[in-house]
C-alpha atoms as a PDB file:
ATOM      1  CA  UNK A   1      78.729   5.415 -87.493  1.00  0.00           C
ATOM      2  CA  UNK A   2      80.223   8.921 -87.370  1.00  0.00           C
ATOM      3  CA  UNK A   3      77.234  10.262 -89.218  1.00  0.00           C
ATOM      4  CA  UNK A   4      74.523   8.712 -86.538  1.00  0.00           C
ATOM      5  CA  UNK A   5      76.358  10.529 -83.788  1.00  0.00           C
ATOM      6  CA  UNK A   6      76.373  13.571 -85.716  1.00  0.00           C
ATOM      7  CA  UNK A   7      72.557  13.412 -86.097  1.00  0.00           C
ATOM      8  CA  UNK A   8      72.075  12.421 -82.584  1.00  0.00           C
ATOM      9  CA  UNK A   9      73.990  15.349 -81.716  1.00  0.00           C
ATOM     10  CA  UNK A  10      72.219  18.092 -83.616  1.00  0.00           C
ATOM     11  CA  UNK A  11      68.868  17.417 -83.149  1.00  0.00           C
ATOM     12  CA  UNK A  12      66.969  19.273 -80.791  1.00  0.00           C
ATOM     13  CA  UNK A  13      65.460  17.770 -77.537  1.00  0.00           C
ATOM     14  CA  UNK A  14      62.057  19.223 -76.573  1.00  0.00           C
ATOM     15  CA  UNK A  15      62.793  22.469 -73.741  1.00  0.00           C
ATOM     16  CA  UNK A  16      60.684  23.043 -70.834  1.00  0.00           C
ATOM     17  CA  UNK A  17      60.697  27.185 -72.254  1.00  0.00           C
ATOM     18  CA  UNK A  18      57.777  28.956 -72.578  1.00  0.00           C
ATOM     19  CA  UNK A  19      56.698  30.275 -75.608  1.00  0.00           C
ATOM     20  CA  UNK A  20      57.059  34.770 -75.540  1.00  0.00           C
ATOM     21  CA  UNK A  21      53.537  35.234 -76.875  1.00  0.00           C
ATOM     22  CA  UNK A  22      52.163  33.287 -73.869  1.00  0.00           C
ATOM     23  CA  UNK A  23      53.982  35.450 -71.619  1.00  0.00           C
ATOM     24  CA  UNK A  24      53.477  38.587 -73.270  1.00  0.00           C
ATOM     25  CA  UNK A  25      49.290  37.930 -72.537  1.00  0.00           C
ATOM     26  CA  UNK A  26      50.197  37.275 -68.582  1.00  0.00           C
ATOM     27  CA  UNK A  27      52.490  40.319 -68.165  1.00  0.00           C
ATOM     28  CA  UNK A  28      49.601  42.462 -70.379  1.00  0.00           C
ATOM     29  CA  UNK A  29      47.163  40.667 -67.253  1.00  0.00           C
ATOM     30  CA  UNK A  30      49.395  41.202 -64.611  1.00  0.00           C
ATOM     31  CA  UNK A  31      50.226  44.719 -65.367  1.00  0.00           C
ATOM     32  CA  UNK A  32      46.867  45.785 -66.280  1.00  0.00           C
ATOM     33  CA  UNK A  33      47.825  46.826 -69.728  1.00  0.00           C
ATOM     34  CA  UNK A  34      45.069  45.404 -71.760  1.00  0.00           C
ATOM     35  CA  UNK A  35      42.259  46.834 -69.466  1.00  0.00           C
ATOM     36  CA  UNK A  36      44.010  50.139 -69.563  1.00  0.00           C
ATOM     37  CA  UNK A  37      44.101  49.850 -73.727  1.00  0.00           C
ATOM     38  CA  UNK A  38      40.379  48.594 -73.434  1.00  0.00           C
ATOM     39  CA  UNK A  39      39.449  51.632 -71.129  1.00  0.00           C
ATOM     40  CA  UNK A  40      41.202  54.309 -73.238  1.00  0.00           C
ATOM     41  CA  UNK A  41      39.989  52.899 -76.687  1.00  0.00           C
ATOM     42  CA  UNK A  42      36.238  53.768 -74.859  1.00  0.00           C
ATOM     43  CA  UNK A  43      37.625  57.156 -73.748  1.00  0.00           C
ATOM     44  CA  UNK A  44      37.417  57.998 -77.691  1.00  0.00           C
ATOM     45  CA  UNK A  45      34.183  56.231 -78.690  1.00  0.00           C
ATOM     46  CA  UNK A  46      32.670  58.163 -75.107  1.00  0.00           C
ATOM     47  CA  UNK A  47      32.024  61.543 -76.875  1.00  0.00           C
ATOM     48  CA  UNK A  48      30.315  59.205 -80.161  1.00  0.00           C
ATOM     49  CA  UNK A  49      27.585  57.637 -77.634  1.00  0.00           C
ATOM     50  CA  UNK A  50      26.660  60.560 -75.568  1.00  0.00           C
ATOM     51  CA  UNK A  51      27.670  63.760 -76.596  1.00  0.00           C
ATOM     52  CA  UNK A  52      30.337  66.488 -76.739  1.00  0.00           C
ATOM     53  CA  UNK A  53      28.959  68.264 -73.815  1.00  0.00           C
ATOM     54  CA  UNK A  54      28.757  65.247 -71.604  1.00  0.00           C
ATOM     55  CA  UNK A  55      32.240  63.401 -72.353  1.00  0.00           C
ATOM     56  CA  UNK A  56      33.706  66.963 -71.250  1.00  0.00           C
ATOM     57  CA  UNK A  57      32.026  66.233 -67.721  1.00  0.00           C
ATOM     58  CA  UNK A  58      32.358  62.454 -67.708  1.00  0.00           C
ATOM     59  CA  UNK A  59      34.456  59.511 -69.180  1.00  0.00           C
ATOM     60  CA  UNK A  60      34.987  55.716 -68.904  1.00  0.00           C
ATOM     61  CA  UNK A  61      37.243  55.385 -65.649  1.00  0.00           C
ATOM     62  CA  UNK A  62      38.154  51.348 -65.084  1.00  0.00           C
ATOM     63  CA  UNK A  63      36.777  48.005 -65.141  1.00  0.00           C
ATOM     64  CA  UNK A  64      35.459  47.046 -61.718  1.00  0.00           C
ATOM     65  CA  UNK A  65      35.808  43.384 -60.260  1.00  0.00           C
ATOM     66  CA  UNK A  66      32.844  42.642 -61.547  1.00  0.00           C
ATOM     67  CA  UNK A  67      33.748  43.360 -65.396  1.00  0.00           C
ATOM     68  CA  UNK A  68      31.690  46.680 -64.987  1.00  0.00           C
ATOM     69  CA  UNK A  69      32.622  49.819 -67.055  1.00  0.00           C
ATOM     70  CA  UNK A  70      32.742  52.607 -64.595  1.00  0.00           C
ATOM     71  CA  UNK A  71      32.206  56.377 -65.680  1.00  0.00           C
ATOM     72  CA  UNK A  72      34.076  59.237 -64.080  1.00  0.00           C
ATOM     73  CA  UNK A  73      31.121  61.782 -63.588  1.00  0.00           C
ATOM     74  CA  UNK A  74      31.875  65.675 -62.153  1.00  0.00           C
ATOM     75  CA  UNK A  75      28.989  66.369 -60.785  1.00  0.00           C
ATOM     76  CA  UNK A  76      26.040  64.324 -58.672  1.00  0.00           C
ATOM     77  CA  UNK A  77      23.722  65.783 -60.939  1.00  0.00           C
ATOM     78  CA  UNK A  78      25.430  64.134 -64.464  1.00  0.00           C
ATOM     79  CA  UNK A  79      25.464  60.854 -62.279  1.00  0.00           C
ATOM     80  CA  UNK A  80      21.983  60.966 -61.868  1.00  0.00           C
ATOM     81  CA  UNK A  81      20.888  62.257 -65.018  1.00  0.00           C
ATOM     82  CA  UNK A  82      22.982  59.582 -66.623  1.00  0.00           C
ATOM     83  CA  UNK A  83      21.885  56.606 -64.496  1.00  0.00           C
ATOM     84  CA  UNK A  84      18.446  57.484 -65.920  1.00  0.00           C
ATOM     85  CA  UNK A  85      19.788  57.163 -69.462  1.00  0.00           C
ATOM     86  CA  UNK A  86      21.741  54.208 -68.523  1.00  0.00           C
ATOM     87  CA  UNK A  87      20.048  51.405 -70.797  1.00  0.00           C
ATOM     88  CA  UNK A  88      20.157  53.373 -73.807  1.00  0.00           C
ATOM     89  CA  UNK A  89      23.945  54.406 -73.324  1.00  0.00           C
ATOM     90  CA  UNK A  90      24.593  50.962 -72.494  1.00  0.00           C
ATOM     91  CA  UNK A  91      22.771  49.834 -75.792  1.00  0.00           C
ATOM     92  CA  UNK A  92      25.074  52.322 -77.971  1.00  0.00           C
ATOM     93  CA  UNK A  93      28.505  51.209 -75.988  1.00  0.00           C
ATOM     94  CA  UNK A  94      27.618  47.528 -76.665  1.00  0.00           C
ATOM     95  CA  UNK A  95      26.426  48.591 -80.285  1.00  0.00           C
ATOM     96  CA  UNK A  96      30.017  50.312 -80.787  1.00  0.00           C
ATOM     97  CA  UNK A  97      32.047  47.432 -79.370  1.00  0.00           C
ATOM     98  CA  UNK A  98      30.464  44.675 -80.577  1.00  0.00           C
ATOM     99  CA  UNK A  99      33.023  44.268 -83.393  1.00  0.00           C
ATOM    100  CA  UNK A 100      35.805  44.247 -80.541  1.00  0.00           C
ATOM    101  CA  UNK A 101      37.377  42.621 -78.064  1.00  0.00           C
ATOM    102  CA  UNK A 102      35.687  44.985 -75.397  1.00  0.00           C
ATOM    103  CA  UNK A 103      33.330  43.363 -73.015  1.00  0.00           C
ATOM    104  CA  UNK A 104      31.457  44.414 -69.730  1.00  0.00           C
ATOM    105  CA  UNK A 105      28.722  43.137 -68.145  1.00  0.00           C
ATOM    106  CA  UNK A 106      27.493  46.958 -67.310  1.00  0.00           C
ATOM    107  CA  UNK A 107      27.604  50.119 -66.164  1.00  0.00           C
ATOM    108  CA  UNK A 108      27.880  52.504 -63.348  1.00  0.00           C
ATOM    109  CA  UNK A 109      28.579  56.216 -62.767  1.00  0.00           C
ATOM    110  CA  UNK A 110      30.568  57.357 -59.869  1.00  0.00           C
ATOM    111  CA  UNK A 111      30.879  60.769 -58.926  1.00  0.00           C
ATOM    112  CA  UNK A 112      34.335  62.451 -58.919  1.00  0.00           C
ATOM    113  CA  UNK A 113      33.930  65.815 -58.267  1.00  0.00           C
END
């Protein structure tokens, strides 16, 4: 009889806590971290789709509400010139994420001279 209040004792009753790894992805949401990793891991592929002398005038920015990639441009000029090249940059940004877990529906240049 001892021992079967000893068991009843010691075993554990199911908790109402929440596991970390589920909160760890809503404060990474909440915060904004994971966007911010997704935006700065594009920073470094930037200069791989377009060129040297472009990702020194331009760069991946943020993610708009929309799940659009936004690029920082300097000039109005670079904005336009870009926009014109937009589908083919757009191929070569899916092309290098498409092993990741980076995903946009877009893209759009905004001028921030």
């Amino acid at each position: 009889m001892l021992e079967n209040t000893f068991d009843k004792k010691t075993k554990r009753q199911k908790s109402n806590l929440t596991k970390i790894s589920e909160l760890i992805t809503v404060v990474k949401e909440n915060l904004g971290i994971e966007q911010s990793l997704k935006v700065k891991a594009l920073k470094e592929l930037w200069p791989l789709v377009t060129s040297f002398n472009i990702s020194k005038q331009s760069q991946p920015a943020y993610f708009d509400r929309e799940n659009n990639l936004v690029i920082s441009v300097k000039s109005g000029t670079l904005a336009v010139e870009l926009s014109m090249q937009k589908s083919s940059i757009l191929e070569r940004l899916k092309q290098a994420t498409k092993d990741t877990s980076i995903t946009f529906k877009d893209i759009r240049f905004i001028n921030r001279s």
